[in-house]
Protein backbone atom coordinates (compact mmCIF):
# COMPACT_ATOMS: atom_id res chain seq x y z
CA UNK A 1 39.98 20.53 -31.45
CA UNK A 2 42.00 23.84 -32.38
CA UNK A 3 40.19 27.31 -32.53
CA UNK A 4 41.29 30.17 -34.24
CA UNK A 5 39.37 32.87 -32.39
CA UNK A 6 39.66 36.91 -32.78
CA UNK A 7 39.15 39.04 -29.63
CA UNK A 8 38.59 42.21 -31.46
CA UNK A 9 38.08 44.52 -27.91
CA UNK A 10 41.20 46.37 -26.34
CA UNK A 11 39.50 46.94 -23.00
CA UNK A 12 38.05 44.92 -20.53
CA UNK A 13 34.36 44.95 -19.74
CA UNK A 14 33.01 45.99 -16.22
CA UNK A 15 30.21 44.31 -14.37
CA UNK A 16 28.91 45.88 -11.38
CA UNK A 17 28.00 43.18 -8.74
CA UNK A 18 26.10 43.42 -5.42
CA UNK A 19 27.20 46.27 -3.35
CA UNK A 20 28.48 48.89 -5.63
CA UNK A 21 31.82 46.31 -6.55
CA UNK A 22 32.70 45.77 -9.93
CA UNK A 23 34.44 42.80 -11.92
CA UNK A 24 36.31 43.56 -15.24
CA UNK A 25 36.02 40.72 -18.00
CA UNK A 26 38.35 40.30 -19.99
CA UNK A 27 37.45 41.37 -23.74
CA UNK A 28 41.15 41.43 -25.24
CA UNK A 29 41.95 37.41 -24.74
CA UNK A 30 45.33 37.69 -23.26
CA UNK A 31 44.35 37.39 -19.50
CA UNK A 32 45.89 34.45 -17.69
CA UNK A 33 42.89 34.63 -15.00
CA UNK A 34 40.56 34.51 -18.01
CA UNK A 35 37.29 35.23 -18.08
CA UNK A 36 38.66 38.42 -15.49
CA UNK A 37 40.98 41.08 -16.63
CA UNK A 38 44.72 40.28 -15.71
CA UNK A 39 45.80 43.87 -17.05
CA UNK A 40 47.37 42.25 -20.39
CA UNK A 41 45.08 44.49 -22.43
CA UNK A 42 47.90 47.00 -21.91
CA UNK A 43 49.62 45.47 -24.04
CA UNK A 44 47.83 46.13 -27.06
CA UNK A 45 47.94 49.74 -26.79
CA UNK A 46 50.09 50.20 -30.26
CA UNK A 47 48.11 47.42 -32.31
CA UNK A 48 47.20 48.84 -35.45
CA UNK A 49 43.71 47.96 -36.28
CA UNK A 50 43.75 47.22 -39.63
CA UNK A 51 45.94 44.36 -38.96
CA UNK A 52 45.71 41.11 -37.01
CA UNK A 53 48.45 39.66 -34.53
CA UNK A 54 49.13 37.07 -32.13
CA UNK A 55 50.58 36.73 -29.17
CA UNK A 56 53.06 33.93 -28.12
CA UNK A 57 53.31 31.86 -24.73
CA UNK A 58 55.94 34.86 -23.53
CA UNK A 59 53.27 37.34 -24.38
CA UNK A 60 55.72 38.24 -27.24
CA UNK A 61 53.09 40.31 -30.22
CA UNK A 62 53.69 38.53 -33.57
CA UNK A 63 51.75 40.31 -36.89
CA UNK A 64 49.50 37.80 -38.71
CA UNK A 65 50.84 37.93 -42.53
CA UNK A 66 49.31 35.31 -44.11
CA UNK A 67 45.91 32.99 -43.17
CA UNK A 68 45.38 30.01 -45.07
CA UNK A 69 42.52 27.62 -44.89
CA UNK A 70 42.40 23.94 -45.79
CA UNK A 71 39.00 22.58 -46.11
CA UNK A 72 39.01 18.65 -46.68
């Protein structure tokens, strides 16, 4: 099955865990050690947020022009 899913957050999340250490969840969507943050979210520094992009296998930031849905 293929999702389309927005990750609307530019910063990861922190979780404090036993002994004062934290984890940082990824909230962006680009992190290849997803659900923890990789540091990718850097890369959406310049987004615009009025408009939506993707981002290719290379990491490469593509702008969303178009999004059609076909129901059947």
């Amino acid at each position: 099955m293929t999702r389309l899913v927005k990750f609307s957050k530019k910063e990861p999340l922190p979780i404090e865990i036993a002994d004062n250490k934290k984890v940082w969840i990824c909230m962006c969507g680009l992190s290849e050690k997803f659900p923890y943050c990789s540091g990718k979210h850097k890369l959406l520094k310049d987004e615009q947020d009025d408009k939506l992009y993707f981002y290719d296998d290379d990491y490469q930031r593509k702008q969303v022009k178009e999004i059609i849905f076909e129901i059947e």
